[in-house]
C-alpha atoms as a PDB file:
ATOM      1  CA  UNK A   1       5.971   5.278  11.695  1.00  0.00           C
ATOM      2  CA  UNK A   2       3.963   7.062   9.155  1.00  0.00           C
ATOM      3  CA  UNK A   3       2.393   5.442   6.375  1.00  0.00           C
ATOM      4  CA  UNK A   4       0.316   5.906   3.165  1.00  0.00           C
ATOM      5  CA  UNK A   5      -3.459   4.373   3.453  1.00  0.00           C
ATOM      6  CA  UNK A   6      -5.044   4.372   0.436  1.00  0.00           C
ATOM      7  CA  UNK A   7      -8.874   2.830   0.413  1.00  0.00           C
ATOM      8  CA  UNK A   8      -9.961   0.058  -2.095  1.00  0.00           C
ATOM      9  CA  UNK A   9     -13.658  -1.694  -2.845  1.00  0.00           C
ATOM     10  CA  UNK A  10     -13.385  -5.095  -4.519  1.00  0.00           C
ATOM     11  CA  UNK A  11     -15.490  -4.111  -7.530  1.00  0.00           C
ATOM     12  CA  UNK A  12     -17.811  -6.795  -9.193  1.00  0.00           C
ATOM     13  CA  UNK A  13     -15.759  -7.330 -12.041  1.00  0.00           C
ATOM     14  CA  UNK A  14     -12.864  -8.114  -9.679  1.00  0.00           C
ATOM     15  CA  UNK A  15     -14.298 -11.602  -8.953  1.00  0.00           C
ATOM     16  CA  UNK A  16     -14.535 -14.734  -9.820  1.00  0.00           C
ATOM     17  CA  UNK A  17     -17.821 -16.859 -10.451  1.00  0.00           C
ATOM     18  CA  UNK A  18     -16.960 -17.684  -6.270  1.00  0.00           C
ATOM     19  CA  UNK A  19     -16.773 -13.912  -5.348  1.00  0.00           C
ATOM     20  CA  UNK A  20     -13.252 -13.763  -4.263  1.00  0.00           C
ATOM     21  CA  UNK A  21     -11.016 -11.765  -6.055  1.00  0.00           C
ATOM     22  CA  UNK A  22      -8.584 -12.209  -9.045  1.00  0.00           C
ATOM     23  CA  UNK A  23      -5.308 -12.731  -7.936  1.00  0.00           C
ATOM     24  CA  UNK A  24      -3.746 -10.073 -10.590  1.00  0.00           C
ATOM     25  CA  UNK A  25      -6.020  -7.505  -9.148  1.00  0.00           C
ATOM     26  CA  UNK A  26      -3.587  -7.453  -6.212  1.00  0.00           C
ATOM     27  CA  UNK A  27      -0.500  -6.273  -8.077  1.00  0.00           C
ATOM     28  CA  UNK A  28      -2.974  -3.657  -9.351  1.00  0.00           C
ATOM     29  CA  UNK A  29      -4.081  -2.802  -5.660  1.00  0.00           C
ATOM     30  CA  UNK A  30      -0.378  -2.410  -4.425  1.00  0.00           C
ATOM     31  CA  UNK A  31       0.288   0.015  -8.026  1.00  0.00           C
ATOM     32  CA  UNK A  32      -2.735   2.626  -6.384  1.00  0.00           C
ATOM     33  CA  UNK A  33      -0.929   2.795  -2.956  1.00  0.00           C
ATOM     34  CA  UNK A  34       2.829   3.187  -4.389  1.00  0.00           C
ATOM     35  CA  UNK A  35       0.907   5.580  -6.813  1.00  0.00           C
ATOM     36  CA  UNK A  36      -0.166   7.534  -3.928  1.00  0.00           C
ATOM     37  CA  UNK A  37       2.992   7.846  -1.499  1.00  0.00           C
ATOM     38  CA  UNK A  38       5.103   8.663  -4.821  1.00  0.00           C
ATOM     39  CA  UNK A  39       2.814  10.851  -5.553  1.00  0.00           C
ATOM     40  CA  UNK A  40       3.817  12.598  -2.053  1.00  0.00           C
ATOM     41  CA  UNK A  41       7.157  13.180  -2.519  1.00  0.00           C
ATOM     42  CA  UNK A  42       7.725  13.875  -6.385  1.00  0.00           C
ATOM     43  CA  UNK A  43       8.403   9.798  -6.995  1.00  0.00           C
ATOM     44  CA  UNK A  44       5.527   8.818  -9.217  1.00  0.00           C
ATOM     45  CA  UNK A  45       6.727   7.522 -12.904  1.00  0.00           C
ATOM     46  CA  UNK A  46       6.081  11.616 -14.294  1.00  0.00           C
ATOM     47  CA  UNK A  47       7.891  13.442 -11.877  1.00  0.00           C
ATOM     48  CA  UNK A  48      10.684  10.999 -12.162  1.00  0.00           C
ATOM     49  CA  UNK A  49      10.396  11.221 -15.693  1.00  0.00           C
ATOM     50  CA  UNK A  50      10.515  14.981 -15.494  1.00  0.00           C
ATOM     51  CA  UNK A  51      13.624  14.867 -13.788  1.00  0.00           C
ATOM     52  CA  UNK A  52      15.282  13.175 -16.676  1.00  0.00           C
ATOM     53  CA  UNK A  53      14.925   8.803 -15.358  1.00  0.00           C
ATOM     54  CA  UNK A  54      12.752   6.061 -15.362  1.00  0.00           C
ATOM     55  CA  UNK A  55      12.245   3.644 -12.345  1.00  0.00           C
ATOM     56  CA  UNK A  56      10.946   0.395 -13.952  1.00  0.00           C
ATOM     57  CA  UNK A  57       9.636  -2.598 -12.091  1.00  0.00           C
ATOM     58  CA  UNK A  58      12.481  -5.043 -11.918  1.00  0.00           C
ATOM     59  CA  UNK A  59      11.329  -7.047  -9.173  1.00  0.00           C
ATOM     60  CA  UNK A  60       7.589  -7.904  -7.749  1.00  0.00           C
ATOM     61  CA  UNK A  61       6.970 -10.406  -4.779  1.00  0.00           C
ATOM     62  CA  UNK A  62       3.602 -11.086  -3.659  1.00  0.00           C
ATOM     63  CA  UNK A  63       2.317 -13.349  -1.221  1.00  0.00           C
ATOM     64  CA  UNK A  64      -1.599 -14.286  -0.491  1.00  0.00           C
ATOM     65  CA  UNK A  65      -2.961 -14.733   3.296  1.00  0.00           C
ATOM     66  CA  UNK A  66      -6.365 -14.794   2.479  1.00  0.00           C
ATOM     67  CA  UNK A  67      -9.037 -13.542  -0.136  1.00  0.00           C
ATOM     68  CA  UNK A  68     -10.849 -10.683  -0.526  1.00  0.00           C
ATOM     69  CA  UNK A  69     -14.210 -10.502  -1.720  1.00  0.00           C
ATOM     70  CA  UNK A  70     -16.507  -8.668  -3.671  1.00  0.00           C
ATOM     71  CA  UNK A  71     -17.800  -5.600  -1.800  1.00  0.00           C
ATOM     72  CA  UNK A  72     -15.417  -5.595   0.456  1.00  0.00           C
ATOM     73  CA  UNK A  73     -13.796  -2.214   1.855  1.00  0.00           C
ATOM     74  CA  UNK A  74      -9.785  -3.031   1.754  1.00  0.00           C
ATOM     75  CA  UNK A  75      -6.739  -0.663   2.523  1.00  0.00           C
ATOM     76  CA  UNK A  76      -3.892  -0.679   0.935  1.00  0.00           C
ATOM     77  CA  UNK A  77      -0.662   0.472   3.673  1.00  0.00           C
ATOM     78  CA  UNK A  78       2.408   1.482   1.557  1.00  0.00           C
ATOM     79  CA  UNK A  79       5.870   2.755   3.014  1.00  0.00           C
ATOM     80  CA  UNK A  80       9.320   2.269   1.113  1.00  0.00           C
ATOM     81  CA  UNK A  81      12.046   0.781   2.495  1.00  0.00           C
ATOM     82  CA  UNK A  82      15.910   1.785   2.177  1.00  0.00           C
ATOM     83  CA  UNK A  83      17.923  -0.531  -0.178  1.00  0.00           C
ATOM     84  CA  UNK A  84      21.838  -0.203  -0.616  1.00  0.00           C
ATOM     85  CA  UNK A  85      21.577  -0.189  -4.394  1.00  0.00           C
ATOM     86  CA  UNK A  86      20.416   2.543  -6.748  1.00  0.00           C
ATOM     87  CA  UNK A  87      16.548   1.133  -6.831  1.00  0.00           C
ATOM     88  CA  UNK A  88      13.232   2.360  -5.120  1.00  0.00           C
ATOM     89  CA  UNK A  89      11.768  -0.213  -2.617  1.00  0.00           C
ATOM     90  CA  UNK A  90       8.266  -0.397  -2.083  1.00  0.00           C
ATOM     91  CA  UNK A  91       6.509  -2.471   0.696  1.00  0.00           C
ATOM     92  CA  UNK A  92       2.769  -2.857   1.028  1.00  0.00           C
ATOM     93  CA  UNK A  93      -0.112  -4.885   2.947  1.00  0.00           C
ATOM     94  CA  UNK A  94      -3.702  -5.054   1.707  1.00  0.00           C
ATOM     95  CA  UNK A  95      -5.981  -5.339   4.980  1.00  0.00           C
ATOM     96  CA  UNK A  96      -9.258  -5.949   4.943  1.00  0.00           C
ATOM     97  CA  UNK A  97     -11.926  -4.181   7.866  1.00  0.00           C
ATOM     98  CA  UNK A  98     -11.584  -6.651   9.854  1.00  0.00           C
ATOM     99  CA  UNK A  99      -7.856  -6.155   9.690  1.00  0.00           C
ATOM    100  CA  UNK A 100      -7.076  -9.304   8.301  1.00  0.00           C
ATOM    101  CA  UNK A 101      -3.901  -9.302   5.742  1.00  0.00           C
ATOM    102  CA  UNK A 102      -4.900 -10.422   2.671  1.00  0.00           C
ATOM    103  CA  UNK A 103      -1.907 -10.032   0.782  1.00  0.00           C
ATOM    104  CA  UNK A 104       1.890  -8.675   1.105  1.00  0.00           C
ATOM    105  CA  UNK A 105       4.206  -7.413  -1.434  1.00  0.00           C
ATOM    106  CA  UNK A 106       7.335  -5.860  -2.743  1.00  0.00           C
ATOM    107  CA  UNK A 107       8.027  -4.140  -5.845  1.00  0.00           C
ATOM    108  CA  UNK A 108      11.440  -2.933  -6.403  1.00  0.00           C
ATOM    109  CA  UNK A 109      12.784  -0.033  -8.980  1.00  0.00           C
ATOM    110  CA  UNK A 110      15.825   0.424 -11.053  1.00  0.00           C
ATOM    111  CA  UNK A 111      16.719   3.539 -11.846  1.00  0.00           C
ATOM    112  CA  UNK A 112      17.527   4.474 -15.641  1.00  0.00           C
ATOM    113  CA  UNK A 113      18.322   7.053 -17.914  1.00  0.00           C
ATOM    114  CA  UNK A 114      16.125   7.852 -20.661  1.00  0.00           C
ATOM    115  CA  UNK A 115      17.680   6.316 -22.921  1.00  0.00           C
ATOM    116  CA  UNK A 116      17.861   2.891 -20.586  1.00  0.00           C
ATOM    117  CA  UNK A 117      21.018   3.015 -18.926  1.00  0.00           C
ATOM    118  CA  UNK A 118      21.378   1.687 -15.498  1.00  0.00           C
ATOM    119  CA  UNK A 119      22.245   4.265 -12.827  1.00  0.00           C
ATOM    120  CA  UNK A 120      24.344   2.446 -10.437  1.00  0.00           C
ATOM    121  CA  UNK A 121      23.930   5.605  -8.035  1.00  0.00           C
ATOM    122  CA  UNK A 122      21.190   7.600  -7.201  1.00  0.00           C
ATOM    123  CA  UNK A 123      20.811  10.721  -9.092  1.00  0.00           C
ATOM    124  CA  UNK A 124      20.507  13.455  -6.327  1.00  0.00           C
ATOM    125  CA  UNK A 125      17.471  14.653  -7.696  1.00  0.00           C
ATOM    126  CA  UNK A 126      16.155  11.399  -6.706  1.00  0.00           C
ATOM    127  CA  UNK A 127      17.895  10.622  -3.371  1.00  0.00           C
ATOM    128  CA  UNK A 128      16.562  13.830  -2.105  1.00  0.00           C
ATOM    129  CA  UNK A 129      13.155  12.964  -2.791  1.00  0.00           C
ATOM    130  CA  UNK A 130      13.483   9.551  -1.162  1.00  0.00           C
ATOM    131  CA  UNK A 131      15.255  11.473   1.829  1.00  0.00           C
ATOM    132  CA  UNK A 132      12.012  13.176   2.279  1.00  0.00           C
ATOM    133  CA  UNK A 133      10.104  10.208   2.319  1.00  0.00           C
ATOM    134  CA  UNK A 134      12.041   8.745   4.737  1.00  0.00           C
ATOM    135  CA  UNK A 135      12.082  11.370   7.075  1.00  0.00           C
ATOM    136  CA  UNK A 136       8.101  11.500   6.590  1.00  0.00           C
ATOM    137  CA  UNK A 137       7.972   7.818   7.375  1.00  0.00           C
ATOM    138  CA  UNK A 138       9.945   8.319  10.648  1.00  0.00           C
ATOM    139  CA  UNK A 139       8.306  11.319  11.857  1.00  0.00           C
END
């Protein structure tokens, strides 16, 4: 299974007074490697927005397994995951070297108009992206 790897350093003003890094700077983390495998396949918040929608965050989950710490290298492993709504799942792991997990998460997308209105099914434009992505994921 194919996956996007996107490389992070826990920068100095990451940290806390103990060296370990701000929670929040994980939901950050996960944004650069969704970022980069939407970026793949036309799904990042312009090219969506080019094709006429928006795909806000309407759900976030995020669970700590250890801490990072300042310095270190970390990678960020995004994929997205099939959902039976009209939403955009993305999973992803921040590991350090060692390949410790550090942290887990899940954000998930609705899809709207412009204007705000909830699509209730994927506009093709959209589903044909995700296909892609899918079919990348698999090869």
């Amino acid at each position: 299974m194919n996956e996007q790897v996107s490389s992070i350093t826990v920068r100095f003003n990451e940290v806390d007074t103990y060296g370990v890094a701000w929670h929040g700077h994980y939901v950050a983390w996960l944004e650069v490697g969704r970022n980069d495998l939407a970026r793949r396949f036309d799904l990042d918040a312009a090219a969506i927005a080019a094709a006429g929608y928006l795909a806000p965050v309407v759900d976030l989950s995020l669970r700590f397994k250890r801490p990072a710490r300042f310095g270190e290298e970390l990678r960020v492993v995004t994929s997205a995951c099939r959902t039976e709504s009209a939403t955009i799942r993305f999973d992803g792991r921040i590991v350090n070297a060692a390949g410790g997990v550090c942290a887990v998460g899940t954000t998930i997308h609705a899809l709207t108009d412009r204007e705000g209105t909830l699509q209730y099914r994927l506009p093709r434009a959209i589903e044909e992206r995700l296909e892609r992505l899918f079919a990348w994921q698999e090869g």
